[in-house]
Protein backbone atom coordinates (compact mmCIF):
# COMPACT_ATOMS: atom_id res chain seq x y z
CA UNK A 1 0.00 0.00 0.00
CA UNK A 2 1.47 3.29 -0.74
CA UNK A 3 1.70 6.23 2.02
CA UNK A 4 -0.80 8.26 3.40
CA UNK A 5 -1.16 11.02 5.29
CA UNK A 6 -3.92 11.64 7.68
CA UNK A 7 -4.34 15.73 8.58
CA UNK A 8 -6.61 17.28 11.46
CA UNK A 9 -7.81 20.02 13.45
CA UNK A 10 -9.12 17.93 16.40
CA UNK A 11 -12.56 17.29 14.75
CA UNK A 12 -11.92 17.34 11.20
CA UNK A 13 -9.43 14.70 9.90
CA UNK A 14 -8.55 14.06 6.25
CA UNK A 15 -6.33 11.12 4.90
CA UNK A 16 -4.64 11.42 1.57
CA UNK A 17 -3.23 8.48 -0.74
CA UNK A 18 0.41 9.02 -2.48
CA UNK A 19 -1.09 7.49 -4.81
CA UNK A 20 -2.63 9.94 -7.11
CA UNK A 21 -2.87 12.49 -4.17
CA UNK A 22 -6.02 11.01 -3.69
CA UNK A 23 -8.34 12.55 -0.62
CA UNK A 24 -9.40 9.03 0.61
CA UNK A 25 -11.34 9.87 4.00
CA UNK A 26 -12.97 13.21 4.89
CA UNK A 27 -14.46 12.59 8.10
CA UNK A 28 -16.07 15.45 11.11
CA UNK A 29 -16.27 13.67 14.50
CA UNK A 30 -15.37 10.34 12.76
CA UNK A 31 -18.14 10.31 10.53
CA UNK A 32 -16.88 9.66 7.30
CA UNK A 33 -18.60 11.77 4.79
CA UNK A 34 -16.16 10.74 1.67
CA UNK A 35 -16.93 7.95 -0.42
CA UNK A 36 -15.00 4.61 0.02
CA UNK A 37 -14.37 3.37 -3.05
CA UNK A 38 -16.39 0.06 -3.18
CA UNK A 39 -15.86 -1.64 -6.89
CA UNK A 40 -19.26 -2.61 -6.74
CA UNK A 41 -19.94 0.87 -8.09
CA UNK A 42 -16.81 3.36 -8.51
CA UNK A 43 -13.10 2.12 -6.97
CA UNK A 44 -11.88 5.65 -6.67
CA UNK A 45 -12.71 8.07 -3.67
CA UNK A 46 -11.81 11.75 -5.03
CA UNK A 47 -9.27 11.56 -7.81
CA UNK A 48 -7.21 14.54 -9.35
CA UNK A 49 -7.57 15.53 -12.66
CA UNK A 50 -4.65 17.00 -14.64
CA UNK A 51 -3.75 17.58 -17.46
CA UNK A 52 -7.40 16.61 -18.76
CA UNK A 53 -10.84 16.69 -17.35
CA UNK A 54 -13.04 14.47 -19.18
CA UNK A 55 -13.02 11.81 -22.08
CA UNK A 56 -9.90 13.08 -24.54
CA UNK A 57 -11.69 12.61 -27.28
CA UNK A 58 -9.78 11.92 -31.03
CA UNK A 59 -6.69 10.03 -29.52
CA UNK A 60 -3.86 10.81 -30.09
CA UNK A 61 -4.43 14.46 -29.71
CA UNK A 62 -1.91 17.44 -31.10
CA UNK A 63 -0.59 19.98 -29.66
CA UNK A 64 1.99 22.72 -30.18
CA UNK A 65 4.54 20.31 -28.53
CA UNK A 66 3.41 16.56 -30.37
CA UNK A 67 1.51 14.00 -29.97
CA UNK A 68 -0.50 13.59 -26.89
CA UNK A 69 -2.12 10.26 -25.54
CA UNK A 70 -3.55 11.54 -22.51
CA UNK A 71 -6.20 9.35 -20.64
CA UNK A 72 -9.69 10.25 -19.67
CA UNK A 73 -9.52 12.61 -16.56
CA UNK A 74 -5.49 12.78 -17.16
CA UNK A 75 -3.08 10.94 -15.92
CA UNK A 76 -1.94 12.51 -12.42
CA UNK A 77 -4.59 10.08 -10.94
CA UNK A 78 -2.59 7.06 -12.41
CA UNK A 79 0.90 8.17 -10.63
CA UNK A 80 2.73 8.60 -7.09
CA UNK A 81 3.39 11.64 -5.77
CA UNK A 82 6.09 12.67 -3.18
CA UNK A 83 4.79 14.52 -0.23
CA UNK A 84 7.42 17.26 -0.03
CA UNK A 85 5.94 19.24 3.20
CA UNK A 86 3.62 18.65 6.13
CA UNK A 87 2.65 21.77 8.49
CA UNK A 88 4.18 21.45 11.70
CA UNK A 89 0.72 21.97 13.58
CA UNK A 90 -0.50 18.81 11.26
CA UNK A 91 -3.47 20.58 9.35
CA UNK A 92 -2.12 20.44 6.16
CA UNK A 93 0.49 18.39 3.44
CA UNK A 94 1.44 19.42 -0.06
CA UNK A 95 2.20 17.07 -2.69
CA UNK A 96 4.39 17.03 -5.99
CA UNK A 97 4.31 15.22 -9.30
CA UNK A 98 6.78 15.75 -12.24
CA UNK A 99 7.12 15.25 -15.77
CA UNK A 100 8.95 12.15 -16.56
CA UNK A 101 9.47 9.96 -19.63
CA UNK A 102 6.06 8.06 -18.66
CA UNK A 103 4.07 11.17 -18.55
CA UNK A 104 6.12 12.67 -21.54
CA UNK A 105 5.12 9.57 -23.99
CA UNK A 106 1.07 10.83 -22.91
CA UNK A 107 2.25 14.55 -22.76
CA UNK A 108 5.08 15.99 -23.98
CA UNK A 109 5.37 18.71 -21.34
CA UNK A 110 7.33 19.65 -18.42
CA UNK A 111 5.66 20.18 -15.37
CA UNK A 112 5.49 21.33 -11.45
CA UNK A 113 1.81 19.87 -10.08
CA UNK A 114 2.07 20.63 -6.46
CA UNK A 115 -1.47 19.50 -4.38
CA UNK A 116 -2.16 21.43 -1.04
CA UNK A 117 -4.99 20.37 1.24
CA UNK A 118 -5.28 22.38 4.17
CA UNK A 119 -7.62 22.41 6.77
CA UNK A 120 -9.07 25.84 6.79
CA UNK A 121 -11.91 25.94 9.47
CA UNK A 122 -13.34 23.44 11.75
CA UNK A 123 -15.48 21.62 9.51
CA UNK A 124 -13.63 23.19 6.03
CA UNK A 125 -10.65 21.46 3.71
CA UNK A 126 -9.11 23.31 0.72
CA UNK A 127 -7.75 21.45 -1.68
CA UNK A 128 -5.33 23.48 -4.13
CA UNK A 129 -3.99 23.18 -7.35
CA UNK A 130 -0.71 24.46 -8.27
CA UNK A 131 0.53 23.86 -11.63
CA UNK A 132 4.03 25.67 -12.85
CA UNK A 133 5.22 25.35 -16.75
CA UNK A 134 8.76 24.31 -16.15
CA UNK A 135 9.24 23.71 -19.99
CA UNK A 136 10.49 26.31 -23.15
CA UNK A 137 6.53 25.53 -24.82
CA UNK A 138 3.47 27.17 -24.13
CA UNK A 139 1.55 24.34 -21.87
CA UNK A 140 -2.45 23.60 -22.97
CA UNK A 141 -3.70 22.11 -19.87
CA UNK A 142 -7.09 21.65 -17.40
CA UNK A 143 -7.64 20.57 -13.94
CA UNK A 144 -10.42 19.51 -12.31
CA UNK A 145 -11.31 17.85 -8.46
CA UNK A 146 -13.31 14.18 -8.59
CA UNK A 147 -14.87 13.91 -4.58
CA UNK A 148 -17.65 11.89 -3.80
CA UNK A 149 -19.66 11.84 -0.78
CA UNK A 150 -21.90 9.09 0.96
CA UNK A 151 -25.41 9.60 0.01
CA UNK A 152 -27.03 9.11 2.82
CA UNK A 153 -24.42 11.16 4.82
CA UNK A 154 -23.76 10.19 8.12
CA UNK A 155 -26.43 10.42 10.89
CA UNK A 156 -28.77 10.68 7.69
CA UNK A 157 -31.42 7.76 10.09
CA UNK A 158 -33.55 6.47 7.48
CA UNK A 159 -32.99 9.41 4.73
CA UNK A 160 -32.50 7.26 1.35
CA UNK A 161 -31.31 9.00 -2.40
CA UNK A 162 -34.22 10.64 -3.23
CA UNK A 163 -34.35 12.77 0.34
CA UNK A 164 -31.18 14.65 -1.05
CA UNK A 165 -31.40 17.76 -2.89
CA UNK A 166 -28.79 20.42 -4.75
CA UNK A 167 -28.70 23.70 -3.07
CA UNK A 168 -27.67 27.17 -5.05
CA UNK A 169 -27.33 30.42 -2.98
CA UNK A 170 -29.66 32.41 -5.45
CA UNK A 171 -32.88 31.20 -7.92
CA UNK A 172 -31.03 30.76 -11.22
CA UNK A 173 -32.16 28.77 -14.81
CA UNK A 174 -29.49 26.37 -16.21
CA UNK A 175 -29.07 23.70 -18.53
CA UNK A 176 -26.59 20.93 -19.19
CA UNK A 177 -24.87 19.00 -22.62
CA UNK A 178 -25.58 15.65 -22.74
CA UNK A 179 -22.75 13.19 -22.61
CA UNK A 180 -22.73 11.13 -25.28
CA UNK A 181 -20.89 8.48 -26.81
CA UNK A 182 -17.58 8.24 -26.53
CA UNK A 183 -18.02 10.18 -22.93
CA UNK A 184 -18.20 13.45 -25.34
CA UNK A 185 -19.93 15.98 -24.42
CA UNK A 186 -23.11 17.38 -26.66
CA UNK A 187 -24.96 20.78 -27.16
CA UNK A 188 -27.00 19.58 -29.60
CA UNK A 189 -29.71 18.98 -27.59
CA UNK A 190 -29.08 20.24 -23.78
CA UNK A 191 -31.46 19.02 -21.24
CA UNK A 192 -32.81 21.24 -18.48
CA UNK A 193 -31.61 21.51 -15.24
CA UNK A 194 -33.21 24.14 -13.36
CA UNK A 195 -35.48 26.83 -13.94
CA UNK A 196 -35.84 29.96 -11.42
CA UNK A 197 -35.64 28.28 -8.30
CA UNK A 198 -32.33 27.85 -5.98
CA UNK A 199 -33.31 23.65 -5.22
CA UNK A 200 -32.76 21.25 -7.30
CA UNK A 201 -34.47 17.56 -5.51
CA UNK A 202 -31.83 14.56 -6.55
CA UNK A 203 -33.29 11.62 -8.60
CA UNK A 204 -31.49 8.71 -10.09
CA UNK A 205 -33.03 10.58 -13.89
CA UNK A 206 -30.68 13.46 -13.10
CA UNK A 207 -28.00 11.28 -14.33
CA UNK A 208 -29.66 9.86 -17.18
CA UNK A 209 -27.05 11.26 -19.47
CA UNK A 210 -24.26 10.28 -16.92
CA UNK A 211 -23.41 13.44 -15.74
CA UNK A 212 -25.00 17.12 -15.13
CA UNK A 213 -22.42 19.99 -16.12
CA UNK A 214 -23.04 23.51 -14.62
CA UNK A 215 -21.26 26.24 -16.02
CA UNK A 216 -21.13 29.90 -13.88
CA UNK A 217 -22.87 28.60 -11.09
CA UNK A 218 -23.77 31.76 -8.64
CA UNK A 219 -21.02 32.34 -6.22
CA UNK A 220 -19.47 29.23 -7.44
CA UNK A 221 -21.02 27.33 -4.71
CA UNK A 222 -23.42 24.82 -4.47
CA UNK A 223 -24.37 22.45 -1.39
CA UNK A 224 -25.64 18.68 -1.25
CA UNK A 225 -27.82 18.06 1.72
CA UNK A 226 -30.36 16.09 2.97
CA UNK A 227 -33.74 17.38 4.00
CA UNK A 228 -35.16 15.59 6.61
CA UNK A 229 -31.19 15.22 8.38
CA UNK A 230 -30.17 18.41 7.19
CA UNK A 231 -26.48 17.16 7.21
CA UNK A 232 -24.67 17.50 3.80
CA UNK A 233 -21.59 19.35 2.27
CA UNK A 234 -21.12 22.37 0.61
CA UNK A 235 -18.38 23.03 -2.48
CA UNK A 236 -17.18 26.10 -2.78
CA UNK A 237 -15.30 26.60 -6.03
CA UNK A 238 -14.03 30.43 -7.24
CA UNK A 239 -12.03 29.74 -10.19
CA UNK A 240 -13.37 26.63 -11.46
CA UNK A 241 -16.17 27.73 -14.56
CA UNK A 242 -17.67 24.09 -13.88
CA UNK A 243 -18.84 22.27 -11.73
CA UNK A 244 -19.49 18.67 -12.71
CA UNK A 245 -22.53 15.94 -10.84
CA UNK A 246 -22.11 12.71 -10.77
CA UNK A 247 -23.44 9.39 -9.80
CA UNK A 248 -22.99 6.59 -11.23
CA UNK A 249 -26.48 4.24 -12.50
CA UNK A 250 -28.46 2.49 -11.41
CA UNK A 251 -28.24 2.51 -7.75
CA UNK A 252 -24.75 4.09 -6.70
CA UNK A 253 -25.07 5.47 -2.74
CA UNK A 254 -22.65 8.70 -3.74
CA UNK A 255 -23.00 11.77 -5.88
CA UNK A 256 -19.87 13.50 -6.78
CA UNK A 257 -19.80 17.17 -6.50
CA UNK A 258 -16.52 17.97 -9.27
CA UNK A 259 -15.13 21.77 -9.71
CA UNK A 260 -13.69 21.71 -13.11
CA UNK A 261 -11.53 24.58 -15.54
CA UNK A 262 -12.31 22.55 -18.34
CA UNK A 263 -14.27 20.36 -19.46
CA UNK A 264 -14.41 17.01 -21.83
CA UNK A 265 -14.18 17.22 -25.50
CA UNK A 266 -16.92 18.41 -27.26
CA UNK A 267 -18.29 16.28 -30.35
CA UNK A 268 -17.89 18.59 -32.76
CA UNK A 269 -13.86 19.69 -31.60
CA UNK A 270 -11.26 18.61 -33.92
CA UNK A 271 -8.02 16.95 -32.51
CA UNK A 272 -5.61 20.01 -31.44
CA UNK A 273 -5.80 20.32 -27.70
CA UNK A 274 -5.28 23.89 -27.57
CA UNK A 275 -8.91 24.32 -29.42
CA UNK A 276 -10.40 23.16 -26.43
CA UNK A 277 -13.15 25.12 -24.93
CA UNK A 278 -11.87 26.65 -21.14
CA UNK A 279 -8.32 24.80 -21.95
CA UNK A 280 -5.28 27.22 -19.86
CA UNK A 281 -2.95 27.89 -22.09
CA UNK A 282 0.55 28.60 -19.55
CA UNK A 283 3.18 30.32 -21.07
CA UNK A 284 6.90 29.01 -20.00
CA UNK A 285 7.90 29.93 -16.33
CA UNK A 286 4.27 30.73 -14.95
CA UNK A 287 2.22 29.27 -12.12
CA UNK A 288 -1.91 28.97 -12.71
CA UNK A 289 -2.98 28.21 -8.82
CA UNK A 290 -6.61 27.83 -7.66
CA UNK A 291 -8.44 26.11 -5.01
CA UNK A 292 -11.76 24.89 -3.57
CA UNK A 293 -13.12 23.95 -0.10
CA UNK A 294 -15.11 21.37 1.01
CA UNK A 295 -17.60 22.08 4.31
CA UNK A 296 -19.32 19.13 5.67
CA UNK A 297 -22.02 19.46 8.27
């Protein structure tokens, strides 16, 4: 089993997996609120997503630099990464991951990713993103967060899926693409979301086209909670145009709440990844750093 690291405040802990920088336990109290990757439904807990979020699309891909063969969600997920600091009062760790000739055959950049998750208040984790171009080419890139939560949360008593709902801090009208084959991502026929009103109740149809993708969501916040309970979490994601919701079908006891800057490819893009909608386009020497917070409550 590879390392992990297990952060705290005295009621919040977190644990994180070297593997992938993975978050794999959130937990207030010792209630874990994170999902625990049962392979019955989904084996991952809250994976990071760099250089790619989303299905690539044409593979290979090209880019200023070459060829690229990068997975779906990228390929930080797939790798170690080297914890280079831990705070000395224990509330937070930072991790690293670095070009090499594995992630050059799938990308043919160098790069700094540096993860941070902090505890930031007593029920609050921030998870940041800190991505440096340490090459001579321009660097096309995304990055997007992946964590699920138990649905029921815990202390939920009898609450099942349906007694969960989406929360929005103002009334707002949305829609989402459809994801179709391929794990593309369509316009051609959005489906509609919400429509004046700040709740949106949680059914197992929301994810009839796998999953619901918001883009300028007010305040960049949105909160999952149950009604009758009342316990839930709330994402707070300045910086991130999307936020991604998940779960997988039929029956899956999670929903995944996923701040993204990017997005999967669209089926009508072409094959250069720098024509990607929201793609960050980092210029050699610079640093693109953003984060987002998880409450649970």
């Amino acid at each position: 089993m590879s390392q992990r690291t297990t952060i705290g405040n005295g009621s919040l802990t977190a644990t994180i997996d070297a593997a992938g920088a993975q978050l794999v336990s959130l937990a207030l109290n010792g209630a874990e609120y994170l999902w625990q990757q049962d392979p019955t439904w989904w084996d991952r807990s809250a994976p990071v997503l760099f250089p790619l979020v989303g299905a690539p699309g044409v593979v290979p891909q090209q880019s200023a630099a070459g060829e690229c063969r990068i997975p779906k969600h990228g390929f930080a997920r797939d790798f170690d990464h080297r914890v280079i600091e831990v705070s000395p009062d224990g509330d937070a760790v930072t991790y690293e991951l670095t070009d090499t000739p594995a992630t050059r055959a799938l990308y043919p950049y160098a790069f700094n990713l540096r993860m941070t998750y902090a505890i930031t208040g007593p029920a609050t984790l921030t998870q940041t993103f800190r991505v440096e171009n340490t090459g001579t080419e321009p660097m096309p890139f995304s990055v997007g967060g992946h964590p699920a939560f138990n649905v029921p949360m815990p202390g939920a008593g009898t609450e099942a899926f349906e007694d969960y709902e989406l929360r929005f801090t103002e009334p707002w009208t949305a829609t989402s693409p459809k994801i179709v084959e391929g794990g593309l991502m369509s316009y051609d026929d959005p489906f509609a979301i919400i429509n004046d009103t700040d709740t949106l109740p949680l059914t197992r149809s929301c994810f009839d086209f796998d999953t619901i993708v918001l883009r300028d969501v007010p305040e960049s916040t949105v909160t999952l909670r149950g009604r009758t309970s009342g316990h839930g979490v709330r994402v707070d994601f300045p910086g991130f145009d999307f936020i991604g919701i998940w779960s997988a079908q039929p029956d899956a006891p999670f929903v995944a709440l996923e701040p993204w800057t990017g997005h999967a490819a669209r089926n009508t893009d072409d094959d250069i990844l720098e024509h990607r909608d929201n793609v960050t386009i980092l210029v050699p020497g610079a640093v693109d750093e953003r984060s987002f917070s998880v409450t649970v409550f």
